[in-house]
N, C-alpha and C. Protein backbone atom coordinates (compact mmCIF):
# COMPACT_ATOMS: atom_id res chain seq x y z
N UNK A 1 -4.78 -33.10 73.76
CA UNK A 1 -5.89 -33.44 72.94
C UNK A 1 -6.05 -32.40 71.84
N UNK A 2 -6.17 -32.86 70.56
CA UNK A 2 -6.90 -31.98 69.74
C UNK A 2 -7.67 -31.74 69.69
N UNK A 3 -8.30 -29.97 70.20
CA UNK A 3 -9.62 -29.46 69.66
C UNK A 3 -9.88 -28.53 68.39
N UNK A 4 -11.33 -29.17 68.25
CA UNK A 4 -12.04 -28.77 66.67
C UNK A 4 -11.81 -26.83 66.79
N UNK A 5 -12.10 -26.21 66.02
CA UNK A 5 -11.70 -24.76 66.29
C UNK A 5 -13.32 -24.16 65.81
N UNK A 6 -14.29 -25.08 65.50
CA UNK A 6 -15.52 -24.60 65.93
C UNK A 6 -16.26 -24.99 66.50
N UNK A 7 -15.66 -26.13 67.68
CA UNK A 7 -16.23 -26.39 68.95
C UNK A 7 -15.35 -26.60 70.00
N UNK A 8 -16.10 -26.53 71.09
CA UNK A 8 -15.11 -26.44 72.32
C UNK A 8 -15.13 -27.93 73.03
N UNK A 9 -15.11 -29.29 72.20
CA UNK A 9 -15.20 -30.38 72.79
C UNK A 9 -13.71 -31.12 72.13
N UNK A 10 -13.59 -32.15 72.04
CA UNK A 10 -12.19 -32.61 71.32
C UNK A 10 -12.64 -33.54 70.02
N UNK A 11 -11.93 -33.44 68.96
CA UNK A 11 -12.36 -33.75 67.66
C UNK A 11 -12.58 -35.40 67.93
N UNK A 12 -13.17 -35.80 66.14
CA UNK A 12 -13.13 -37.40 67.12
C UNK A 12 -12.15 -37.74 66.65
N UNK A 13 -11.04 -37.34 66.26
CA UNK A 13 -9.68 -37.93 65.65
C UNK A 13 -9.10 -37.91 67.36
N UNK A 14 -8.76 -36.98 68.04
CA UNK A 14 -8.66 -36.62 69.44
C UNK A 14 -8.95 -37.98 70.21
N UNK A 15 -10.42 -38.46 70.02
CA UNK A 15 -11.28 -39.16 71.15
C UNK A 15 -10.58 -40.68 70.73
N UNK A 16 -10.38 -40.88 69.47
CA UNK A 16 -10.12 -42.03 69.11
C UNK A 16 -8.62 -42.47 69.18
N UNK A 17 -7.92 -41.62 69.41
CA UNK A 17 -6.51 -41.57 69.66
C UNK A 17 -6.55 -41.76 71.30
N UNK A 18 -7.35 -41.32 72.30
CA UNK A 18 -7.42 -41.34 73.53
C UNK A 18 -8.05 -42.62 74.20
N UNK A 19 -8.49 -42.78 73.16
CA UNK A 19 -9.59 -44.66 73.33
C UNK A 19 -8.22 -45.52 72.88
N UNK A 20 -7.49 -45.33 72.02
CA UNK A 20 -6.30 -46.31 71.53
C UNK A 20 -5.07 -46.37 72.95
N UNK A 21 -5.40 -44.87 73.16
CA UNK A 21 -3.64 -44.94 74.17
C UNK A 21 -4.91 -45.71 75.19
N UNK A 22 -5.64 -45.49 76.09
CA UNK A 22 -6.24 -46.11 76.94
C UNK A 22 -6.41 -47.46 76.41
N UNK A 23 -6.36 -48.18 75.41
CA UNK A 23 -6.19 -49.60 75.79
C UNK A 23 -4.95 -49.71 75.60
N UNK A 24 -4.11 -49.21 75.24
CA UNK A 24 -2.51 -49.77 75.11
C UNK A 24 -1.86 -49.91 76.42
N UNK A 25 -2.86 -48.81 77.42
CA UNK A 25 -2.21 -49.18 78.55
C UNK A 25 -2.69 -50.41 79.65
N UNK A 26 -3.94 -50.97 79.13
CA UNK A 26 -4.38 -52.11 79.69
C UNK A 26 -3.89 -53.09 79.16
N UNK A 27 -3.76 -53.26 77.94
CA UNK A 27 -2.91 -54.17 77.49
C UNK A 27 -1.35 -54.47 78.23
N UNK A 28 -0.57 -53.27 78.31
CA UNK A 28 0.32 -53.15 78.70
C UNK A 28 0.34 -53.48 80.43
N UNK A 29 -0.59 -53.38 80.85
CA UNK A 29 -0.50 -53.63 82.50
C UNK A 29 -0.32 -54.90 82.75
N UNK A 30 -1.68 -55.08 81.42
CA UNK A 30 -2.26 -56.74 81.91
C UNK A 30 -1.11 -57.68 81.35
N UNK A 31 0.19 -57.08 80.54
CA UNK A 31 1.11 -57.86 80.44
C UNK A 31 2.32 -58.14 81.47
N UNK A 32 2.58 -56.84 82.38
CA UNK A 32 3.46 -56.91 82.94
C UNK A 32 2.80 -57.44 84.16
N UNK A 33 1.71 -57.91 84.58
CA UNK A 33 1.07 -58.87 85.83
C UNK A 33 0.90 -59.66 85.57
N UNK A 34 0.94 -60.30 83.99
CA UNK A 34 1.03 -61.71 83.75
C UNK A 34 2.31 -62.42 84.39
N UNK A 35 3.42 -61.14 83.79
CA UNK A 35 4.52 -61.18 83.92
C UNK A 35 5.39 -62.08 85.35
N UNK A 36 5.01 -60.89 85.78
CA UNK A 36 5.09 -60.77 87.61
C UNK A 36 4.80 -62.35 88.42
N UNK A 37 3.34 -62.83 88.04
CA UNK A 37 2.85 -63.57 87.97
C UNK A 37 3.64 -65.38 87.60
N UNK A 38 3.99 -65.19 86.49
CA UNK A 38 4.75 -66.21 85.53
C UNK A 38 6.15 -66.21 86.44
N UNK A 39 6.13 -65.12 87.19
CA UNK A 39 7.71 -65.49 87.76
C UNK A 39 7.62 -65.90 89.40
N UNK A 40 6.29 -65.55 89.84
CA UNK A 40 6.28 -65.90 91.31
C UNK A 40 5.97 -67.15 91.41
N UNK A 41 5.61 -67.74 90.28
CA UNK A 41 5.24 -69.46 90.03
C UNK A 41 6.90 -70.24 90.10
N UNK A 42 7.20 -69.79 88.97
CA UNK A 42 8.81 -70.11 88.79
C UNK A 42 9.92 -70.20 90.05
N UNK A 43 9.14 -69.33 90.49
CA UNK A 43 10.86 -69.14 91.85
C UNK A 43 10.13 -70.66 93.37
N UNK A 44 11.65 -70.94 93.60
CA UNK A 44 11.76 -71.56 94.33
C UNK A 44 11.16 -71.67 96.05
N UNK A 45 11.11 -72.36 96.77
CA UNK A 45 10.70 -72.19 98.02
C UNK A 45 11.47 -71.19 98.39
N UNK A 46 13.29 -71.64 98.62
CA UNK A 46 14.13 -70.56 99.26
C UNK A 46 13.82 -68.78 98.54
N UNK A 47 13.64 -68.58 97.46
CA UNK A 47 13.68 -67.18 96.69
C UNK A 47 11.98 -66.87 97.51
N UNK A 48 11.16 -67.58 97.76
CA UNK A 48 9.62 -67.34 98.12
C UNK A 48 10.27 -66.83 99.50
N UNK A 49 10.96 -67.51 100.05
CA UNK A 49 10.94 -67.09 101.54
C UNK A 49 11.91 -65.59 101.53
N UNK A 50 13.08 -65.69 101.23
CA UNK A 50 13.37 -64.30 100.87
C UNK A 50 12.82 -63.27 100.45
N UNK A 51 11.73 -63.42 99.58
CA UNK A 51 10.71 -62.60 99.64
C UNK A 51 9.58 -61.98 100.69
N UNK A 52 9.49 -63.37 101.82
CA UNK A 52 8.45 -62.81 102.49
C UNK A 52 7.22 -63.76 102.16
N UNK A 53 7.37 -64.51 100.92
CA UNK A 53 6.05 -65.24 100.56
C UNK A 53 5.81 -66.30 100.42
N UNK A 54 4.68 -67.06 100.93
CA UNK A 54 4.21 -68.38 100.69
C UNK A 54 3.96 -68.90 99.63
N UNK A 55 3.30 -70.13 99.13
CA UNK A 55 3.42 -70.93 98.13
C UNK A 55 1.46 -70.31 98.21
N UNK A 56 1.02 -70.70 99.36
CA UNK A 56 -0.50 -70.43 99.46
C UNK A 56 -0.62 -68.43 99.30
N UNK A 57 0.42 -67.63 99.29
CA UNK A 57 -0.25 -66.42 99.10
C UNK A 57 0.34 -66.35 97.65
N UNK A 58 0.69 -67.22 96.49
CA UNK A 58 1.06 -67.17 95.33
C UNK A 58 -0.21 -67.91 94.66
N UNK A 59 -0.76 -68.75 95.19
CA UNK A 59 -2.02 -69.21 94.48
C UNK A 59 -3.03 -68.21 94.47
N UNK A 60 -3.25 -67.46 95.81
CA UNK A 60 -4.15 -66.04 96.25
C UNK A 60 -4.08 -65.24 94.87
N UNK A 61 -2.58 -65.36 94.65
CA UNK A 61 -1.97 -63.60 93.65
C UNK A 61 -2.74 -64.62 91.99
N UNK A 62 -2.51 -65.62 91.94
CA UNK A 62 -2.90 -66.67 90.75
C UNK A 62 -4.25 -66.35 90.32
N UNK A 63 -5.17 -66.35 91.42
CA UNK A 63 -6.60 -66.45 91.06
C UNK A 63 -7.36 -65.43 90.80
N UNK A 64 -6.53 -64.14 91.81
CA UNK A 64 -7.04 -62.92 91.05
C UNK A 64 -7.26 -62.70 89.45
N UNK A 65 -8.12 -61.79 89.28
CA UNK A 65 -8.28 -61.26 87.85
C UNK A 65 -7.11 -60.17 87.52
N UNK A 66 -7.43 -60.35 86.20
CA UNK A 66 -5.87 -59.65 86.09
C UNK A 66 -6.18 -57.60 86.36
N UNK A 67 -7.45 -57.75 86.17
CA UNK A 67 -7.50 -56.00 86.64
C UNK A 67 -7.42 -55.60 87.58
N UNK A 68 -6.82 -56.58 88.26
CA UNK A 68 -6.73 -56.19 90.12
C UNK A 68 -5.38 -56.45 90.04
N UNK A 69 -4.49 -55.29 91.28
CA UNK A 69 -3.37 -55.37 91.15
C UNK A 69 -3.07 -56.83 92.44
């Protein structure tokens, strides 16, 4: 972080650069669980079962919000 050199808090060039990376990374999450998501729809019964997963715990993962992992 950049701090101001006549205060001991972080400039707002600092704060606003730290507000930008903090949504780039929600953005970025909430893309790669779309992701994730878009592909557990796609795959087949046999690839579900190799996994371990049902068709009913893929609707579960569906309905969540996306800020939940």
């Amino acid at each position: 972080m950049i701090w101001s050199a006549s205060r001991r808090r972080p400039s707002r060039l600092a704060m606003v650069a730290s507000a930008w990376q903090r949504l780039a990374k929600i953005v970025r999450i909430r893309r790669e669980r779309s992701s994730a998501r878009r592909q557990l729809v796609a795959m087949s019964e046999r690839e579900l079962l190799d996994c371990g997963m049902s068709r009913s715990e893929i609707e579960y993962e569906l309905k969540k919000p996306f800020r939940r992992k």
